[in-house]
N, C-alpha and C. Protein backbone atom coordinates (compact mmCIF):
# COMPACT_ATOMS: atom_id res chain seq x y z
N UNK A 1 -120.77 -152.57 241.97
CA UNK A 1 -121.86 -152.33 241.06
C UNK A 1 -122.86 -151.34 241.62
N UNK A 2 -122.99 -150.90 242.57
CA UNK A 2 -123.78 -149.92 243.42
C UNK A 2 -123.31 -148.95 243.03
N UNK A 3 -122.10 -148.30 242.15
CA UNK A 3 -122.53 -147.24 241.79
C UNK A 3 -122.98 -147.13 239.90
N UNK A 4 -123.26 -148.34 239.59
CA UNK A 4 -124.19 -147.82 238.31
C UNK A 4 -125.22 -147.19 238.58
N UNK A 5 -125.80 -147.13 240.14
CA UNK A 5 -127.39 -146.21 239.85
C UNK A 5 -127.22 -144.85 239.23
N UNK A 6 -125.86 -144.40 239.63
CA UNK A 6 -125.59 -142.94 239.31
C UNK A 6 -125.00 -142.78 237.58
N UNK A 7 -125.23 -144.11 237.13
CA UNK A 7 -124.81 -143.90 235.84
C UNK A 7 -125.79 -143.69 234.65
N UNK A 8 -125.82 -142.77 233.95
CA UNK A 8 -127.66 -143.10 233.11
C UNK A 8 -127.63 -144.00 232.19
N UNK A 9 -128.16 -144.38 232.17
CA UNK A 9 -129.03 -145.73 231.08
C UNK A 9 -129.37 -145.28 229.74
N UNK A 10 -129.70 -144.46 229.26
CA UNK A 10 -130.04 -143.88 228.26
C UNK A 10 -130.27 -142.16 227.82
N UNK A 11 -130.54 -141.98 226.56
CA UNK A 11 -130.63 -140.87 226.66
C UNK A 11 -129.28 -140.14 225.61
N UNK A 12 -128.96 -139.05 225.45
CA UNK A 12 -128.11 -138.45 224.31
C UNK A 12 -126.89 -138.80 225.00
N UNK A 13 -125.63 -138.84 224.37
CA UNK A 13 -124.31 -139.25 225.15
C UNK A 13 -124.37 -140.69 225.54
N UNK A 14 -125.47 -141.51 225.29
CA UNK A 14 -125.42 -143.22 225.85
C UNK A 14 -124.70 -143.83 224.85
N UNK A 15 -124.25 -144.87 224.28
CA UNK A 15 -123.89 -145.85 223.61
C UNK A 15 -123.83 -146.91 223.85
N UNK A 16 -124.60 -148.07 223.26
CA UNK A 16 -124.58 -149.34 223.68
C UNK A 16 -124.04 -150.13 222.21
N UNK A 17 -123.85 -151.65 222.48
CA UNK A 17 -123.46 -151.66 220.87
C UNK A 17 -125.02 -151.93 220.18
N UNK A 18 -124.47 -151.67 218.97
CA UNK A 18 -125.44 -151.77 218.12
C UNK A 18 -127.05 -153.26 218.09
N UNK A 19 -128.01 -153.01 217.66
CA UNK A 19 -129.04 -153.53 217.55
C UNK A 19 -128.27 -155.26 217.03
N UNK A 20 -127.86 -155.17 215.65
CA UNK A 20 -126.89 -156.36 214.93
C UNK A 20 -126.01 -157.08 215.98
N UNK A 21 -125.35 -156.57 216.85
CA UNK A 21 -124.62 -156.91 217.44
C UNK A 21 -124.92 -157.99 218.71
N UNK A 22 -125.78 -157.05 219.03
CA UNK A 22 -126.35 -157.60 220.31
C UNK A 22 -127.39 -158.67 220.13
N UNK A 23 -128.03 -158.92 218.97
CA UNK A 23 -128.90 -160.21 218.33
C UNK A 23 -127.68 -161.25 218.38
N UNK A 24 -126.56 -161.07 217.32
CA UNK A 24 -125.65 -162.13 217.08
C UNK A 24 -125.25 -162.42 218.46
N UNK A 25 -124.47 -161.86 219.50
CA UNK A 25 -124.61 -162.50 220.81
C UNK A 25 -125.86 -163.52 221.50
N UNK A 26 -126.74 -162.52 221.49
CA UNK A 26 -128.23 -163.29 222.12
C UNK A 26 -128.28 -164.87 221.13
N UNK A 27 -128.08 -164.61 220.11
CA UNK A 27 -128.57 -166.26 219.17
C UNK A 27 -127.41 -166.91 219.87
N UNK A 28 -126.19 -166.33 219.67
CA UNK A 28 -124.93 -167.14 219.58
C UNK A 28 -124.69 -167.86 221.12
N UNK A 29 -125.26 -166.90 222.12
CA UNK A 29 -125.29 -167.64 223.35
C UNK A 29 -126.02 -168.48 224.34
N UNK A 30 -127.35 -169.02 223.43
CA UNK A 30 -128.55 -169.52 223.08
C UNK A 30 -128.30 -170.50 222.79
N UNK A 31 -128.01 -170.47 221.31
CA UNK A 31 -127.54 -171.27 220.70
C UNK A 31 -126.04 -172.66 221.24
N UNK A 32 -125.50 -171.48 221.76
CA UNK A 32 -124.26 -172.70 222.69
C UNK A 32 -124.87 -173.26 223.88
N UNK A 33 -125.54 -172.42 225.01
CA UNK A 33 -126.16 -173.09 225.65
C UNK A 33 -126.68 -174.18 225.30
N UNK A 34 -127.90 -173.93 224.45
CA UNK A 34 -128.70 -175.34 224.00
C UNK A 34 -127.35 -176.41 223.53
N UNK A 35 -126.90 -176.14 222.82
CA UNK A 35 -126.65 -177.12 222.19
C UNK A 35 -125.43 -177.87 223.06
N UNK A 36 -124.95 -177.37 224.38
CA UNK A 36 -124.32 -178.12 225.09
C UNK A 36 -125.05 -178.70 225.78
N UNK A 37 -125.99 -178.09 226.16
CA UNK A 37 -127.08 -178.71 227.04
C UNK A 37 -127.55 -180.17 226.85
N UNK A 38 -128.11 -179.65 225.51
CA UNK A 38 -128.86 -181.22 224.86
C UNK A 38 -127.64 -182.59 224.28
N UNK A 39 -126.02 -181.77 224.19
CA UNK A 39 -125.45 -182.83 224.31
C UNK A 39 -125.12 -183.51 225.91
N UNK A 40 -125.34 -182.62 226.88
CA UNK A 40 -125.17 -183.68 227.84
C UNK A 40 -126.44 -184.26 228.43
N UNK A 41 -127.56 -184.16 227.68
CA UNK A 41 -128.78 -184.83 228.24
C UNK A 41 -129.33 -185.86 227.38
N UNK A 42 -128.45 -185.95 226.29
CA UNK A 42 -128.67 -186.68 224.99
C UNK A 42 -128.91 -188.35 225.81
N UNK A 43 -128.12 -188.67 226.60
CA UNK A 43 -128.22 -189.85 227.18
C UNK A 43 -126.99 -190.45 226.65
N UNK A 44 -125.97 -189.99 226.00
CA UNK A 44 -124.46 -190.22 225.63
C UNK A 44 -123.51 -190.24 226.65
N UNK A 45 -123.01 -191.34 226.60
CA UNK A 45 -121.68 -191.25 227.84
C UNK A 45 -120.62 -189.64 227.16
N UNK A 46 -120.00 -189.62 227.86
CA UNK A 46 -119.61 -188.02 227.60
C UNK A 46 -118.64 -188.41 228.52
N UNK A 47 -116.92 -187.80 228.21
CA UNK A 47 -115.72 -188.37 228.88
C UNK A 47 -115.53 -187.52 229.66
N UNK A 48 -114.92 -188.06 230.64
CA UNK A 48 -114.47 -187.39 232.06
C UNK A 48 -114.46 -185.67 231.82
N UNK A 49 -113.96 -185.15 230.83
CA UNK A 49 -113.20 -184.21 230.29
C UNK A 49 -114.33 -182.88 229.52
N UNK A 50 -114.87 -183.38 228.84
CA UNK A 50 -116.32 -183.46 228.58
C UNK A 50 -117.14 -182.78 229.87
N UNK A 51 -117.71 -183.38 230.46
CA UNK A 51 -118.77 -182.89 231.47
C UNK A 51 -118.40 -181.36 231.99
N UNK A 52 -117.28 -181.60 232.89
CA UNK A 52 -116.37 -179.78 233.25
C UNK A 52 -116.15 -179.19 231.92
N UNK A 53 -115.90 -179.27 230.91
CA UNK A 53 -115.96 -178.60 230.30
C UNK A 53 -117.06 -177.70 229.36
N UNK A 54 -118.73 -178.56 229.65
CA UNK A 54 -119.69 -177.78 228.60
C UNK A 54 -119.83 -177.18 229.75
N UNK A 55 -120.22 -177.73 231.15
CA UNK A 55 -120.27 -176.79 232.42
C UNK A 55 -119.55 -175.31 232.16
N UNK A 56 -118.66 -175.80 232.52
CA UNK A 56 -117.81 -174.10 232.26
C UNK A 56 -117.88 -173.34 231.11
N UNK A 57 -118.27 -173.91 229.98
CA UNK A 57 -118.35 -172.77 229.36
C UNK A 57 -119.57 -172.70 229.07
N UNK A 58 -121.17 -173.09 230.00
CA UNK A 58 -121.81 -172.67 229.77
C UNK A 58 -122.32 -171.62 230.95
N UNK A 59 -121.85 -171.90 231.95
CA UNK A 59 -121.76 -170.57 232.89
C UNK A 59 -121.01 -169.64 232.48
N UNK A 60 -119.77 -169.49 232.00
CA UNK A 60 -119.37 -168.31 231.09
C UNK A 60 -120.65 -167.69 230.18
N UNK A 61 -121.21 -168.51 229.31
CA UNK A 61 -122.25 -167.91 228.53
C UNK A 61 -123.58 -166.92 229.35
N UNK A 62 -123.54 -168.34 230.42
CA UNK A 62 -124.93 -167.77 231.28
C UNK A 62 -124.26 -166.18 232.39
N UNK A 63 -123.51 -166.14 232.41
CA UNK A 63 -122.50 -165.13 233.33
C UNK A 63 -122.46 -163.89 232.41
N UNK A 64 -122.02 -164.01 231.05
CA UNK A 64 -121.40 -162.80 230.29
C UNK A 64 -122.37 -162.59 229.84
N UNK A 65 -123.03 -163.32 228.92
CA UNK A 65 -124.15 -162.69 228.15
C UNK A 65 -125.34 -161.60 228.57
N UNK A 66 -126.08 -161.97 229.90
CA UNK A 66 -126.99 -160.32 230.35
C UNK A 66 -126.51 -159.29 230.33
N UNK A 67 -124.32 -159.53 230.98
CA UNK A 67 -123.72 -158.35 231.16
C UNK A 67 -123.67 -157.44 229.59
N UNK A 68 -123.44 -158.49 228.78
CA UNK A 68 -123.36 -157.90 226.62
C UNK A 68 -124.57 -157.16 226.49
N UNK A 69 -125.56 -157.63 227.27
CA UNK A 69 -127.16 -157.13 226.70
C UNK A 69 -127.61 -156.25 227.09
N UNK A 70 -127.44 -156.49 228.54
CA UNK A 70 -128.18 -154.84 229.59
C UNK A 70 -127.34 -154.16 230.02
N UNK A 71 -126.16 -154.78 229.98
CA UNK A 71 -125.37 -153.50 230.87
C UNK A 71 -124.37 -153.12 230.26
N UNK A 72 -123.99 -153.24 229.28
CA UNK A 72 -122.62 -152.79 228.75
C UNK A 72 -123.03 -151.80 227.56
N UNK A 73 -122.27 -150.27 228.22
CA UNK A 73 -122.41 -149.27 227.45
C UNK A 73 -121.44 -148.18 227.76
N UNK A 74 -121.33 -147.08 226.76
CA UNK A 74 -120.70 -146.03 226.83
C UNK A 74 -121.18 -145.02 227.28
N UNK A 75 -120.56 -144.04 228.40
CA UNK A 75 -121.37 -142.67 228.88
C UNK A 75 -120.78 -141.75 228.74
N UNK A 76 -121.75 -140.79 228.12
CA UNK A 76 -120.90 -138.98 228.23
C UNK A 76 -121.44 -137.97 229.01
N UNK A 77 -120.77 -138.02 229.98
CA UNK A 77 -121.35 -136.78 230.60
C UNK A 77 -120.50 -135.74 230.90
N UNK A 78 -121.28 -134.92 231.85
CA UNK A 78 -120.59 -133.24 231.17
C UNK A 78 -119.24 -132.86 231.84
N UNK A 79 -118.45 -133.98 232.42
CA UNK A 79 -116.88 -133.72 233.08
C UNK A 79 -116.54 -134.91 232.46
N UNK A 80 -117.07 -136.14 232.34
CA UNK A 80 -116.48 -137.55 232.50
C UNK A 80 -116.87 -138.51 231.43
N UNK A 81 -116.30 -139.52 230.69
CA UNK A 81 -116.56 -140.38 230.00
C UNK A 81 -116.70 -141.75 230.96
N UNK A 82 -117.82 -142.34 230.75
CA UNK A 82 -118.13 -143.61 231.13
C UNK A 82 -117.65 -144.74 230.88
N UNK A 83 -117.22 -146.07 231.08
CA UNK A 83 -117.57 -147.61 230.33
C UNK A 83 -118.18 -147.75 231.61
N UNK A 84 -119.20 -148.78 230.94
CA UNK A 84 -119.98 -149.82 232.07
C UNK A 84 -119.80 -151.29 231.35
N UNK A 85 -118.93 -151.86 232.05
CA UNK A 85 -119.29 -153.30 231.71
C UNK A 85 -119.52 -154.12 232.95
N UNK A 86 -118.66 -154.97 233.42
CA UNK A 86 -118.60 -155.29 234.70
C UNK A 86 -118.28 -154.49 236.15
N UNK A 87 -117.39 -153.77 235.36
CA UNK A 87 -117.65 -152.86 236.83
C UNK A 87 -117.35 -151.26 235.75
N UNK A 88 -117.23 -150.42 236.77
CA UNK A 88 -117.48 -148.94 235.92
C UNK A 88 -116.09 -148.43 235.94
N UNK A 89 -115.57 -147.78 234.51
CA UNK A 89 -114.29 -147.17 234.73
C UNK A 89 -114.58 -145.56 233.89
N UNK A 90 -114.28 -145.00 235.04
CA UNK A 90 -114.10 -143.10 234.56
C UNK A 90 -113.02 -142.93 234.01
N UNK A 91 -112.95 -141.90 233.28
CA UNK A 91 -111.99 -140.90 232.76
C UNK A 91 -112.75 -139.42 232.94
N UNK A 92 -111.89 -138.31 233.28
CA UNK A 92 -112.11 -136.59 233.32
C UNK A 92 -112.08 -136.47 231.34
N UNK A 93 -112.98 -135.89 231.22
CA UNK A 93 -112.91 -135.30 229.76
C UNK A 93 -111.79 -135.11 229.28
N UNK A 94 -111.23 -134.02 229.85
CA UNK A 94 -110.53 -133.03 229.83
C UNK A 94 -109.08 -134.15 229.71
N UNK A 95 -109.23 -135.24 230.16
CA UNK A 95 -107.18 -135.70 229.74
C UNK A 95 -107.48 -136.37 228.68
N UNK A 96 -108.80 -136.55 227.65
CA UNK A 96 -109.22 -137.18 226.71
C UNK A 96 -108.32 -136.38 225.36
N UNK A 97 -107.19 -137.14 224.60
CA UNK A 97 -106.67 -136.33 223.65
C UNK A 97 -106.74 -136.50 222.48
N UNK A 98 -107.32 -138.29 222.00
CA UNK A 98 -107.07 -138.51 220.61
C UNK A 98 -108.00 -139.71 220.69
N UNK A 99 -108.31 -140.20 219.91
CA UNK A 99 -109.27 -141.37 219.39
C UNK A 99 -108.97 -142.60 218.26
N UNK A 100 -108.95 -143.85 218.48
CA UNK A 100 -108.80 -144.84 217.20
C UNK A 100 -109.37 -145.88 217.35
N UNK A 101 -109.69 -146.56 216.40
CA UNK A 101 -109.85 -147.43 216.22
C UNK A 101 -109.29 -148.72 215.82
N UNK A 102 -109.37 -149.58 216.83
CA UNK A 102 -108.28 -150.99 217.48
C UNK A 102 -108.84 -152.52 217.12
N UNK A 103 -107.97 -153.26 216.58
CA UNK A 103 -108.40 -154.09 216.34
C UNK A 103 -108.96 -154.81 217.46
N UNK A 104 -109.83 -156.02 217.06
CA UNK A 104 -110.26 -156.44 218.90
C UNK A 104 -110.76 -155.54 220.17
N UNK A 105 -110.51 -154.09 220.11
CA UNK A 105 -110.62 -153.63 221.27
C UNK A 105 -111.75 -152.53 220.79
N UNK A 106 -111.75 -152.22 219.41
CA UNK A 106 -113.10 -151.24 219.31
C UNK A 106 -112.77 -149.64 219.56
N UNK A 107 -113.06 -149.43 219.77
CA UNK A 107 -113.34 -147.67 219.73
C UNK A 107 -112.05 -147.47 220.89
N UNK A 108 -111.29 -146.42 220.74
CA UNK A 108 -110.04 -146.62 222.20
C UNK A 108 -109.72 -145.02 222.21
N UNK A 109 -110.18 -144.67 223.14
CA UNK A 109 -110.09 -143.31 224.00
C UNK A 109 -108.74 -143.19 224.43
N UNK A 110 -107.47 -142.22 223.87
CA UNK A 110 -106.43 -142.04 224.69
C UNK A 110 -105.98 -140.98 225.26
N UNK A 111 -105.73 -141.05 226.36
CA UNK A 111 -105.71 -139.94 227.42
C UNK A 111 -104.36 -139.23 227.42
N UNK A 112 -104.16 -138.17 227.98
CA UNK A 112 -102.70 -137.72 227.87
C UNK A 112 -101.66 -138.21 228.12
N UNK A 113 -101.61 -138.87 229.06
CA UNK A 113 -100.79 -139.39 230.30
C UNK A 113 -100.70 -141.35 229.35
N UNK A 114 -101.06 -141.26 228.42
CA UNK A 114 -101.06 -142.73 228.10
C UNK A 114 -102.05 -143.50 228.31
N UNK A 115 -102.94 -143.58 229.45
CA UNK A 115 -103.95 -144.33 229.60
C UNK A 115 -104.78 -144.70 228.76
N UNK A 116 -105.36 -145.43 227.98
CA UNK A 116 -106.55 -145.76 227.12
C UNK A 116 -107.88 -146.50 227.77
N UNK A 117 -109.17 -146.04 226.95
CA UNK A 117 -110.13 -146.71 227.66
C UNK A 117 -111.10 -147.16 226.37
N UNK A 118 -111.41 -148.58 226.01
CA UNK A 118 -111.69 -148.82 225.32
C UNK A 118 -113.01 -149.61 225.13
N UNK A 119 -113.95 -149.72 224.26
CA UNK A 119 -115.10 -149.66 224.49
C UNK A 119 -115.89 -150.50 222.97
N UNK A 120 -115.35 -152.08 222.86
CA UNK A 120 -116.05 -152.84 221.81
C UNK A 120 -117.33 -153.13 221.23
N UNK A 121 -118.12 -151.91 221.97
CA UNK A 121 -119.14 -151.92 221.31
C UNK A 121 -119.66 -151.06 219.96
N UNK A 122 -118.44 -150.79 219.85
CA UNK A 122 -118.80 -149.61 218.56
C UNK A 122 -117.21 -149.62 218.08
N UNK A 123 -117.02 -149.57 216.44
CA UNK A 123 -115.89 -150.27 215.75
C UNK A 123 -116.10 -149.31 214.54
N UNK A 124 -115.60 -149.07 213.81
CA UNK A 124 -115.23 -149.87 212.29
C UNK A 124 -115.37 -151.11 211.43
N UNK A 125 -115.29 -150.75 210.42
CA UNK A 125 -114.81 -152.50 210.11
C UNK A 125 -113.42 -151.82 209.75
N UNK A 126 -112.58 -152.89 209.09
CA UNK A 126 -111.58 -152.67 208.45
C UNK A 126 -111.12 -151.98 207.38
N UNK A 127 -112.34 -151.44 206.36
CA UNK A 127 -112.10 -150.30 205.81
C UNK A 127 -113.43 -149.32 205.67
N UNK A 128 -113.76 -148.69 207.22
CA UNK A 128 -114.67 -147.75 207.33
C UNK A 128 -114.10 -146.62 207.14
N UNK A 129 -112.98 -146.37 207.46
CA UNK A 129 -112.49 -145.15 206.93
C UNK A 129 -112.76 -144.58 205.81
N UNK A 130 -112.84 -145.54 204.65
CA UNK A 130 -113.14 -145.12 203.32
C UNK A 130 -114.83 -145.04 202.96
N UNK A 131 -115.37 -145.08 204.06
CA UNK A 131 -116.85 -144.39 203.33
C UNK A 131 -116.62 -143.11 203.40
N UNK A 132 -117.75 -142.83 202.57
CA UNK A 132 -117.87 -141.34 202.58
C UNK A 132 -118.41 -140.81 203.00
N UNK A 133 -119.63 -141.12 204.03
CA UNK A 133 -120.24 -140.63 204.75
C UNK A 133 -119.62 -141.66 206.42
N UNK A 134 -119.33 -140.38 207.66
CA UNK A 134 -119.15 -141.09 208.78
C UNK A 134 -119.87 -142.12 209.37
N UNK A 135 -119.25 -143.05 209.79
CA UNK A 135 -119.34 -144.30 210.50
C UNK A 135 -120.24 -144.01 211.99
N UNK A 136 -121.23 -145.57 212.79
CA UNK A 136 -121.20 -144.59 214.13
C UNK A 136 -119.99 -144.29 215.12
N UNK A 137 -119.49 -144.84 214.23
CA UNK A 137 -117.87 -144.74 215.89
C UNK A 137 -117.54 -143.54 215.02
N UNK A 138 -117.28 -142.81 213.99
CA UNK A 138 -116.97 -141.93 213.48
C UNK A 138 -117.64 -140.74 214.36
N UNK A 139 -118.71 -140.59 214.78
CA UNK A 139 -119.48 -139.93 215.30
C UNK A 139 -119.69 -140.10 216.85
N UNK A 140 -119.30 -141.13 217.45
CA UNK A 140 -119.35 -141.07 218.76
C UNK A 140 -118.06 -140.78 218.87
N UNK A 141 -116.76 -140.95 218.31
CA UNK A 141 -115.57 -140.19 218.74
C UNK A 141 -115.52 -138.67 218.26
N UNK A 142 -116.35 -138.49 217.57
CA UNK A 142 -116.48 -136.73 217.24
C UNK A 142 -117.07 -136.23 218.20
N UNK A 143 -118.19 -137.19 218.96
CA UNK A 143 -118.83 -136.61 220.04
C UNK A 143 -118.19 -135.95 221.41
N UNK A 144 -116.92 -137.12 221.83
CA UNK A 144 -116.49 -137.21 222.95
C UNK A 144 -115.43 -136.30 222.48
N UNK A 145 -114.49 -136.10 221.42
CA UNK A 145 -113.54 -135.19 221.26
C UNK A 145 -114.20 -133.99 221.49
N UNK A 146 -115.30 -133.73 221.10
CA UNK A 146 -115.50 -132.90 220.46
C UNK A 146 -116.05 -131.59 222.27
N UNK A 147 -116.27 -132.78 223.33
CA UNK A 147 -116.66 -132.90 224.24
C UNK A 147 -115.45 -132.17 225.03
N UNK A 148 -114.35 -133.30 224.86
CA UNK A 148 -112.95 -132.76 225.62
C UNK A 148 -112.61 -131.63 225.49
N UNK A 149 -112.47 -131.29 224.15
CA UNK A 149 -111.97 -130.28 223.57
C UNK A 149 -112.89 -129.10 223.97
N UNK A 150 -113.51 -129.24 224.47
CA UNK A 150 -114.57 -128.10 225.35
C UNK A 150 -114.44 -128.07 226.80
N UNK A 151 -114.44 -129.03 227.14
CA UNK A 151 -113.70 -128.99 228.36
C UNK A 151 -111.98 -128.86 228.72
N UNK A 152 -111.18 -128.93 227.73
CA UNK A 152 -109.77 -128.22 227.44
C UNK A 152 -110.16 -126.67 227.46
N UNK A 153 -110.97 -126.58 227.21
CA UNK A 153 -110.61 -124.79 226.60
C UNK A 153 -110.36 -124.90 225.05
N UNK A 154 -110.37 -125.50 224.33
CA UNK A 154 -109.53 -125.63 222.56
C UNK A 154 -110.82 -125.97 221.74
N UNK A 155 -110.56 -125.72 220.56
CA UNK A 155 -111.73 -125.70 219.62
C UNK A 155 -112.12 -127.09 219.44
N UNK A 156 -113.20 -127.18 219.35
CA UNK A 156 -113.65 -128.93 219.20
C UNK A 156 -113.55 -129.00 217.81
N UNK A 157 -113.42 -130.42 217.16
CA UNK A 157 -113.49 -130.71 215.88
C UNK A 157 -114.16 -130.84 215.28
N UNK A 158 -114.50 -129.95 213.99
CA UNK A 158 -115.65 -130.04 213.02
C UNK A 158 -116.31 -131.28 212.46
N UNK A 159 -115.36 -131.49 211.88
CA UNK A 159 -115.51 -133.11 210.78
C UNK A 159 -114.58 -134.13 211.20
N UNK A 160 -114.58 -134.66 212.16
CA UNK A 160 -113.30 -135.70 212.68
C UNK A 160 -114.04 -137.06 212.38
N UNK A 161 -113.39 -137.40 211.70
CA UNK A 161 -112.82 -139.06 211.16
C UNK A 161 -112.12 -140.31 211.79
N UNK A 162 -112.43 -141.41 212.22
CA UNK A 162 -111.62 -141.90 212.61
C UNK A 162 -110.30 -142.74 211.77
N UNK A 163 -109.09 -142.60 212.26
CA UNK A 163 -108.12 -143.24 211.41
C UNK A 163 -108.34 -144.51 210.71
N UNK A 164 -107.51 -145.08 209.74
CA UNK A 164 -107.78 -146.54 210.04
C UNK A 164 -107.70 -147.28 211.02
N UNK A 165 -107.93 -149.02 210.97
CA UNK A 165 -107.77 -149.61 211.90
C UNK A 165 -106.68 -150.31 212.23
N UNK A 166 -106.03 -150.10 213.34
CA UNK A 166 -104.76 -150.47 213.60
C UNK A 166 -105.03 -151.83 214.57
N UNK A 167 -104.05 -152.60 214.34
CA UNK A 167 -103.24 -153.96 214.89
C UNK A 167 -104.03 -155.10 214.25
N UNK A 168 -104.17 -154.79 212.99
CA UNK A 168 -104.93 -156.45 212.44
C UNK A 168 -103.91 -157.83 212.42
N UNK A 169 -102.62 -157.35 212.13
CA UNK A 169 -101.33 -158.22 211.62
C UNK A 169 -101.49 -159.22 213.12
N UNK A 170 -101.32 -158.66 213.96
CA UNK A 170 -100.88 -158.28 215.71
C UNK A 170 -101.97 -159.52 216.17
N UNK A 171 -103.43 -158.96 215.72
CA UNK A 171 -104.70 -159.59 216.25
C UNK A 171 -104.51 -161.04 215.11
N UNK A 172 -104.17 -161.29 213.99
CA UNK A 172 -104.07 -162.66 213.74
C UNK A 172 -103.22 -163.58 213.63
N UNK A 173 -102.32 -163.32 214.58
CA UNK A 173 -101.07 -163.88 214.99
C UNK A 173 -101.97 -164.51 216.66
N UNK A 174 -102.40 -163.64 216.68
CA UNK A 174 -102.60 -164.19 218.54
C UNK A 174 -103.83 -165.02 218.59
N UNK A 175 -104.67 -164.80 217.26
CA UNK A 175 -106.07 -165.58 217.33
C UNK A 175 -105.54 -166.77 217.03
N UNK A 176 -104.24 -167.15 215.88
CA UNK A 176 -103.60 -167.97 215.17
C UNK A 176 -102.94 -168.88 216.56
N UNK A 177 -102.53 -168.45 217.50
CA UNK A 177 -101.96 -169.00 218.96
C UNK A 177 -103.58 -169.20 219.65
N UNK A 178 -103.89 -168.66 220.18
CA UNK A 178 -105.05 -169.18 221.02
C UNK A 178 -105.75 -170.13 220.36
N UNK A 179 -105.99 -169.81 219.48
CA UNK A 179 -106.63 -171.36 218.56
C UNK A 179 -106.15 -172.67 218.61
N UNK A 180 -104.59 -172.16 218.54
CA UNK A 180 -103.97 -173.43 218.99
C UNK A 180 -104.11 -174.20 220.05
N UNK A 181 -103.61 -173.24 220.94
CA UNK A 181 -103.81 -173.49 222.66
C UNK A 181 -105.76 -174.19 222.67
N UNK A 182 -106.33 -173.51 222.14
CA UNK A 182 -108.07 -174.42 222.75
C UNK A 182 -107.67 -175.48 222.39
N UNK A 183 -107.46 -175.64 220.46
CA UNK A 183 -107.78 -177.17 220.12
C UNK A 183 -106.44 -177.84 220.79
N UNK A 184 -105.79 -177.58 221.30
CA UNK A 184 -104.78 -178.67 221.80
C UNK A 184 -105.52 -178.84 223.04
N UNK A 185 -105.68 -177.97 224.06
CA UNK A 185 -106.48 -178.52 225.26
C UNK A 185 -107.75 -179.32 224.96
N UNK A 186 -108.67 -179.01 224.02
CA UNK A 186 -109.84 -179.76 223.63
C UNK A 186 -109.50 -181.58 222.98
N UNK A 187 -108.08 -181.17 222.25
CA UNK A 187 -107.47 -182.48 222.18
C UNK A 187 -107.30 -183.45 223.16
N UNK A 188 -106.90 -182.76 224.12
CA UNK A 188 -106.04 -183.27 225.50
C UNK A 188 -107.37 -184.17 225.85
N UNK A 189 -108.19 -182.86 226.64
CA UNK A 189 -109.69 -183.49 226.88
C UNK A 189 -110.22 -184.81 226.29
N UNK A 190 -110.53 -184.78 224.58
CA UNK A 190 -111.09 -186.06 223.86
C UNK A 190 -110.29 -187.27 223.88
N UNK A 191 -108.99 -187.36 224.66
CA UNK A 191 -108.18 -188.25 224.09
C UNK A 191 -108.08 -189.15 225.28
């Protein structure tokens, strides 16, 4: 983490997610806190299973959530694209070739060579494509193409759009399994 000092915080080329976004986290992880909290102080016996479990997932909350609030953002600068979340991952402009938008994963930078770098703080919904005026991910991937493509040597893109959104089928098949997997372990736990 010692080298975020060299990363900027703000300023043109920053991206963080949106104002909306970052409230619904802040309530939502507030909100779980407390309310695990006050069930284990309620003065309720609470089963073996129970106790480790509001624990852990309220240090998850208390763990992830500052990282959602203060530190997680997108950087452009004048060779390199940024993520900052937990720790910092670069990309060179210049192997930056195409842009989409991913279900679950948000805005996804793909590089020549295959690599992707992806960055959930800025999305689509599921049918942003069809406004008629650009989206902000519409515009922060015009930014960074538009970026590469200057650092390629090749004309940057005028009016670039992002595609639709790909892997919804994909993403509710697996939410449809993990769901399973909690409430069966949460089963396990109550029983």
């Amino acid at each position: 983490m010692g080298d975020d000092a060299r990363v900027r915080w703000s300023g043109p080329g920053v991206w963080r997610p949106g104002p909306g976004l970052r409230i619904a986290w802040l309530v939502i992880g507030v909100l779980f806190v407390s309310g695990t909290t006050w069930l284990y102080l309620d003065g309720e016996v609470l089963s073996d299973g129970d106790v480790p479990l509001f624990a852990v997932s309220d240090l998850v909350a208390v763990v992830v959530l500052p990282v959602v609030l203060l530190r997680w953002r997108l950087v452009l600068t004048g060779d390199e694209l940024v993520r900052v979340f937990f720790r910092i991952r670069r990309i060179p402009l210049r192997e930056v070739v195409d842009a989409r938008n991913v279900s679950r994963q948000g805005l996804t930078f793909v590089c020549a060579d295959g690599r992707e770098l992806t960055f959930g703080g800025v999305a689509n919904s599921a049918w942003g494509h069809r406004r008629t005026t650009p989206t902000r991910a519409d515009l922060v991937a015009r930014a960074v193409l538009s970026a590469a493509a200057t650092a390629q040597g090749e004309e940057p893109p005028v009016d670039y759009r992002l595609p639709p959104m790909t892997g919804l089928k994909q993403e509710i098949i697996e939410q449809g399994i993990v769901g399973g997997i909690v409430g069966g372990i949460v089963a396990f736990f109550r029983s």
